[in-house]
C-alpha atoms as a PDB file:
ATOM      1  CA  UNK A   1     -17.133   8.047   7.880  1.00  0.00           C
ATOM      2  CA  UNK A   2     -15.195   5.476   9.661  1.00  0.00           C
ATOM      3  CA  UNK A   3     -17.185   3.081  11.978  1.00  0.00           C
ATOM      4  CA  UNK A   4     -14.919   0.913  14.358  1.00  0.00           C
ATOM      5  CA  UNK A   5     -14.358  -0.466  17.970  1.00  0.00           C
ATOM      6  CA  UNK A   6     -11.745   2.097  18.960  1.00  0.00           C
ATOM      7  CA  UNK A   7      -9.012   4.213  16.647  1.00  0.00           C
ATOM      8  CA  UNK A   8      -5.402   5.859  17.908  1.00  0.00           C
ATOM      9  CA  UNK A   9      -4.001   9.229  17.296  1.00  0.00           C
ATOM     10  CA  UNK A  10      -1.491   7.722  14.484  1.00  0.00           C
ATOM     11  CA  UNK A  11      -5.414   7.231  12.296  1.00  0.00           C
ATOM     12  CA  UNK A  12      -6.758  10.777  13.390  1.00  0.00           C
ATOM     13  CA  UNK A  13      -3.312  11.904  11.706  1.00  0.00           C
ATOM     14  CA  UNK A  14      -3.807   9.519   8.667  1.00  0.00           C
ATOM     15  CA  UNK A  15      -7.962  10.584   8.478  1.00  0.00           C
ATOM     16  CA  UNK A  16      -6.577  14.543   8.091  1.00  0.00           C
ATOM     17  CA  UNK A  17      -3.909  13.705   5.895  1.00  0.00           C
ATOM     18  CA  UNK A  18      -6.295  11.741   3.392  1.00  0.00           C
ATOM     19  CA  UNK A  19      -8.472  14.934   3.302  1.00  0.00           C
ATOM     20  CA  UNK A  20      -5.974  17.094   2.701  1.00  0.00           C
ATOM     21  CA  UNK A  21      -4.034  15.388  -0.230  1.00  0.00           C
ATOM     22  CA  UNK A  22      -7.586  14.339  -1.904  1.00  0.00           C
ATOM     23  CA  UNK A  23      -7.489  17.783  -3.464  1.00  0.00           C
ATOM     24  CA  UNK A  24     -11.257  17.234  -2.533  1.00  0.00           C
ATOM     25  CA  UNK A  25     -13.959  18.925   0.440  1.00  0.00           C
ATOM     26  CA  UNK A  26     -14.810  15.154   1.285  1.00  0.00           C
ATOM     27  CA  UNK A  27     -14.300  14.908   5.488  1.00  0.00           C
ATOM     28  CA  UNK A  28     -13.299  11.852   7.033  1.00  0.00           C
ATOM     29  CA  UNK A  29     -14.747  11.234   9.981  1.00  0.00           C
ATOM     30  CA  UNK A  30     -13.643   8.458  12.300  1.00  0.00           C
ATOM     31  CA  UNK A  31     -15.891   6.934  15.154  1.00  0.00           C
ATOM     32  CA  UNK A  32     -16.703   4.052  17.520  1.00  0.00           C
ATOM     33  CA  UNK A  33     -19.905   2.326  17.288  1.00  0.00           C
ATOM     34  CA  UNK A  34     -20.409   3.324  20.909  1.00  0.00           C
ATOM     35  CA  UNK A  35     -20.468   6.529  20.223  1.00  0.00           C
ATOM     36  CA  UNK A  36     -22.351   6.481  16.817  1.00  0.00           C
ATOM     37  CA  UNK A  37     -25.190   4.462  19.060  1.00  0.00           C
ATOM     38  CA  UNK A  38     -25.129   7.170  21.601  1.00  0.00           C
ATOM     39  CA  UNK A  39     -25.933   9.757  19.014  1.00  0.00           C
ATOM     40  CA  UNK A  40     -28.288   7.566  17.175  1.00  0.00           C
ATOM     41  CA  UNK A  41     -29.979   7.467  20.587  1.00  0.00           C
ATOM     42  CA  UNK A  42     -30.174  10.458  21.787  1.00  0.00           C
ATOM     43  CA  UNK A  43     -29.767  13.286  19.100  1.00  0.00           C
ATOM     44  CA  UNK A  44     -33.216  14.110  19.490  1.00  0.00           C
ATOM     45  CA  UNK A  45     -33.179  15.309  23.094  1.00  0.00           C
ATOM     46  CA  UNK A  46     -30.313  17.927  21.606  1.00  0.00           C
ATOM     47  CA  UNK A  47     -33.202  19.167  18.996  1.00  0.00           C
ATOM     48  CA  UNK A  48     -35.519  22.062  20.252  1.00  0.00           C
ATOM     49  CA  UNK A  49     -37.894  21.719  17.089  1.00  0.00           C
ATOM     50  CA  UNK A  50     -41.354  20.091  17.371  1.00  0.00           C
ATOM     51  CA  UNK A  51     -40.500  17.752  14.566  1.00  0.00           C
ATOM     52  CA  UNK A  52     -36.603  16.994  15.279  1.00  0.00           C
ATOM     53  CA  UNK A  53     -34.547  16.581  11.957  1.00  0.00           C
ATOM     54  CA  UNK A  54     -31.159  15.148  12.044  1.00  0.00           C
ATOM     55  CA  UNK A  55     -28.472  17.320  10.908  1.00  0.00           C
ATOM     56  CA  UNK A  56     -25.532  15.788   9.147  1.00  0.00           C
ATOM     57  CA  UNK A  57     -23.017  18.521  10.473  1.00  0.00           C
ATOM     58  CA  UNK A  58     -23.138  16.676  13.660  1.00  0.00           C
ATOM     59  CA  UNK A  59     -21.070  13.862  11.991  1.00  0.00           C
ATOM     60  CA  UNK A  60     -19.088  16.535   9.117  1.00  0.00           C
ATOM     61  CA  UNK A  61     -15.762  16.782  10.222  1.00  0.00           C
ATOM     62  CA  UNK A  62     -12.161  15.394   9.827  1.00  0.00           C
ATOM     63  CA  UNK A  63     -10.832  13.523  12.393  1.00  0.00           C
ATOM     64  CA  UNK A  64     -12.325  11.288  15.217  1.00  0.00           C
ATOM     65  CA  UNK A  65     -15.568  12.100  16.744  1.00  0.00           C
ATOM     66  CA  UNK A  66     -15.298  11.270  20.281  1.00  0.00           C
ATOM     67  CA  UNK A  67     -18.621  11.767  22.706  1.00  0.00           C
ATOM     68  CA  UNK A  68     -17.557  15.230  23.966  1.00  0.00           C
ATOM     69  CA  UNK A  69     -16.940  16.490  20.554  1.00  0.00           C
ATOM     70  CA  UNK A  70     -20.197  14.948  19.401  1.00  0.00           C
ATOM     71  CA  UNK A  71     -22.267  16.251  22.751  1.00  0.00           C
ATOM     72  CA  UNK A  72     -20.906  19.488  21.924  1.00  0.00           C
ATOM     73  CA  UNK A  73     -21.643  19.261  17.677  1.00  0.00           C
ATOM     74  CA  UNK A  74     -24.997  18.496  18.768  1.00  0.00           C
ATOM     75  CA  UNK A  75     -25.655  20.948  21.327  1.00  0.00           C
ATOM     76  CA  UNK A  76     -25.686  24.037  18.280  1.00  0.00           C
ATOM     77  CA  UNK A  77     -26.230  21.798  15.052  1.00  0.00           C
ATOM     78  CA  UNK A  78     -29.935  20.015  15.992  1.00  0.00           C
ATOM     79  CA  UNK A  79     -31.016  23.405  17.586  1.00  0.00           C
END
């Protein structure tokens, strides 16, 4: 996972391009620290178990993790 202040298309490309020539299942992820801090905030309002767990697949994926894409991961992962 990439943390930063803000990312372009041109590193999206160069995030799924890394993946793929890795020869390996290793995602990179690329996100702002806004929207890292809104999941780390509310993830647990997304979680309809008694004792919430974070799920990783919320953050497993190639490419940049903007705050629909996360609402949306973890509206059916934390379930």
């Amino acid at each position: 996972m990439i943390v930063t202040s803000d990312f372009t298309q041109e590193a999206v490309y160069q995030a799924q391009k890394l993946k793929a020539f890795s020869e390996d299942d290793t995602d990179v992820a690329i996100i702002t620290a806004e929207n890292l801090k809104y999941v780390s905030e509310l993830w647990e309002e997304y979680s309809g178990k008694k004792e919430p767990e974070f799920s990783h697949q919320v953050l497993n994926l190639t490419g940049g993790l903007n705050r629909s894409l996360l609402t949306s991961r973890m509206e059916w992962a934390l379930k």
